[in-house]
C-alpha atoms as a PDB file:
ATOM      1  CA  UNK A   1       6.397  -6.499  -0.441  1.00  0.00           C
ATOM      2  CA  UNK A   2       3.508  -7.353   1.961  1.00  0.00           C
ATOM      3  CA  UNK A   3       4.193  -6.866   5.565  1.00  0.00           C
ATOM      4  CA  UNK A   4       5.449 -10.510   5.797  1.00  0.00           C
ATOM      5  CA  UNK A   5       8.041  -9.886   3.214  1.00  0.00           C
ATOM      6  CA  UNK A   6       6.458 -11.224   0.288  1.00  0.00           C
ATOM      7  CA  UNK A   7       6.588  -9.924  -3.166  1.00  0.00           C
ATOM      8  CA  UNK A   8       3.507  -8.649  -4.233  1.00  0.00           C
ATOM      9  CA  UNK A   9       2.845  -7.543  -7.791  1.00  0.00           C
ATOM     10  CA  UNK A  10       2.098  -3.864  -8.100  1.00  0.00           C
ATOM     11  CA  UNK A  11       2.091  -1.004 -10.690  1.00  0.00           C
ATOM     12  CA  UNK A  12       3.758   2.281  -9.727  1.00  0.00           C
ATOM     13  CA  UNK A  13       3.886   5.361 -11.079  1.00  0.00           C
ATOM     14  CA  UNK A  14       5.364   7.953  -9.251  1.00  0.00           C
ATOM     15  CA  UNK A  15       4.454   8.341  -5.943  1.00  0.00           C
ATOM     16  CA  UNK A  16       1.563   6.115  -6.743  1.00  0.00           C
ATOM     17  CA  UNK A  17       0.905   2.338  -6.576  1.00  0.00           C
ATOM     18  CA  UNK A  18      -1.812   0.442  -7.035  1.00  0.00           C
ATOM     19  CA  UNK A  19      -1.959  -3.082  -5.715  1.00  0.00           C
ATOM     20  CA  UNK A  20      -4.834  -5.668  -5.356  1.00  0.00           C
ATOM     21  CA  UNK A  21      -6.560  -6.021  -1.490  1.00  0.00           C
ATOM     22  CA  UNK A  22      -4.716  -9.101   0.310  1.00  0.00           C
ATOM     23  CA  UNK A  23      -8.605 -10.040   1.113  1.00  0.00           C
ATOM     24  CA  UNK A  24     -10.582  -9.903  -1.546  1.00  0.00           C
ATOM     25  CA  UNK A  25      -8.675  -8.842  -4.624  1.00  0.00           C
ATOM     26  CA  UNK A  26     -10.316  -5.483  -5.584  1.00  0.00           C
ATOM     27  CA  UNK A  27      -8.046  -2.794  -7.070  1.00  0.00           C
ATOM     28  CA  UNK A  28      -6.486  -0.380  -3.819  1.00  0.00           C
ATOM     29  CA  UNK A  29      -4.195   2.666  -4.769  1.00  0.00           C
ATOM     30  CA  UNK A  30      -1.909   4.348  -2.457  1.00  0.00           C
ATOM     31  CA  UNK A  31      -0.013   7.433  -2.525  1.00  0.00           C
ATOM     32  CA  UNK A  32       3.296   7.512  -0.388  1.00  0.00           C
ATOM     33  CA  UNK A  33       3.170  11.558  -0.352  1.00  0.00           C
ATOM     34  CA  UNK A  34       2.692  12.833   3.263  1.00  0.00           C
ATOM     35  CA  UNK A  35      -0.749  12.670   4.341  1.00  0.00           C
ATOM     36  CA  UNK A  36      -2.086  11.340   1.212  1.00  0.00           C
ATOM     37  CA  UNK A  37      -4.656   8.038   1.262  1.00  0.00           C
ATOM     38  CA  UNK A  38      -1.873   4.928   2.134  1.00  0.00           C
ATOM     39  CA  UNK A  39       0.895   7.211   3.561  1.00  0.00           C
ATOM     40  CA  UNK A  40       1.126   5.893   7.012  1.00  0.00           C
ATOM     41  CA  UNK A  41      -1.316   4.669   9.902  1.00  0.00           C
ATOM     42  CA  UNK A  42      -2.894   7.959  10.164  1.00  0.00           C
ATOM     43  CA  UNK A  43      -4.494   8.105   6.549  1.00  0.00           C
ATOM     44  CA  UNK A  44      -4.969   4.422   5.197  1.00  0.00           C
ATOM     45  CA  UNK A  45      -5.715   3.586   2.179  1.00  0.00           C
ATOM     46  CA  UNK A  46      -9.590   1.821   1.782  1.00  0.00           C
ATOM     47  CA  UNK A  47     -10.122  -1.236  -0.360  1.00  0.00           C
ATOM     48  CA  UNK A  48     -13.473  -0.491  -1.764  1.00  0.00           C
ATOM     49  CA  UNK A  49     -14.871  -3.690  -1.912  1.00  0.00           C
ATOM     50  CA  UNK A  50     -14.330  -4.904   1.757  1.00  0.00           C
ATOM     51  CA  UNK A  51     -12.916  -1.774   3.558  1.00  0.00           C
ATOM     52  CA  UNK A  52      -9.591  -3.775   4.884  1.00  0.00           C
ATOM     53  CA  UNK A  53      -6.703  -0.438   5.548  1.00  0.00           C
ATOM     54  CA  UNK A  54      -3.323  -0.826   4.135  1.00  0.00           C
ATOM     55  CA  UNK A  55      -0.337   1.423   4.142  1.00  0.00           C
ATOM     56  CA  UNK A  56       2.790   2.294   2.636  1.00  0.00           C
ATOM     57  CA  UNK A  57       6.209   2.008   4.584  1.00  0.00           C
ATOM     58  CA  UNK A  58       9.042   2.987   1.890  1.00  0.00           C
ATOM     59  CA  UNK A  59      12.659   2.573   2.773  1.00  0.00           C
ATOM     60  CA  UNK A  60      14.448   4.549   0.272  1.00  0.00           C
ATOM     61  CA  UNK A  61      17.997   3.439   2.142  1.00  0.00           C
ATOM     62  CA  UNK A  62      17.108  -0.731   1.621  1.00  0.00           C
ATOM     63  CA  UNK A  63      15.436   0.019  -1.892  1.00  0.00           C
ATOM     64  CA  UNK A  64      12.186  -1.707  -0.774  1.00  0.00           C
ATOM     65  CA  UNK A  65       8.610  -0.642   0.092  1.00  0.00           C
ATOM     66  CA  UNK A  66       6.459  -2.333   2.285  1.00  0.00           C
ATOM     67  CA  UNK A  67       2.572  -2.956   2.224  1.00  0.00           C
ATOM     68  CA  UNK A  68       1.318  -2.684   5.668  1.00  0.00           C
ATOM     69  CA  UNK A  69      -2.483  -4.077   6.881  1.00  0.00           C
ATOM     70  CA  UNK A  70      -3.916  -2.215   9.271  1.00  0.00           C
END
């Protein structure tokens, strides 16, 4: 889901997931593994196209993961 609660279509695999930039629609990946590119505020993942930040917020406990922009 996008940060407004939207579905989004993604591929995972993994701790992986690649999505397509809310912006401009260029392939982003993420990783939700601790400090990995996407994993939280700290270490955003880059679209390479337009440089907008995203990252992951997973909540194992609601069974839903959450695409944040920064």
């Amino acid at each position: 889901m996008d940060d407004m609660g939207v579905e989004i279509e993604a591929d995972t695999h993994g701790n992986n997931m690649a999505f397509v930039c809310f912006d401009c629609g260029y392939p982003v990946l993420a990783i939700a593994r601790e400090n990995q590119r996407g994993s939280d505020r700290e270490h955003p993942a880059e679209c390479k196209n337009c440089g907008k930040e995203y990252f992951l917020d997973v909540r194992i406990h609601r069974k839903k993961l959450y695409v944040h922009e920064l």
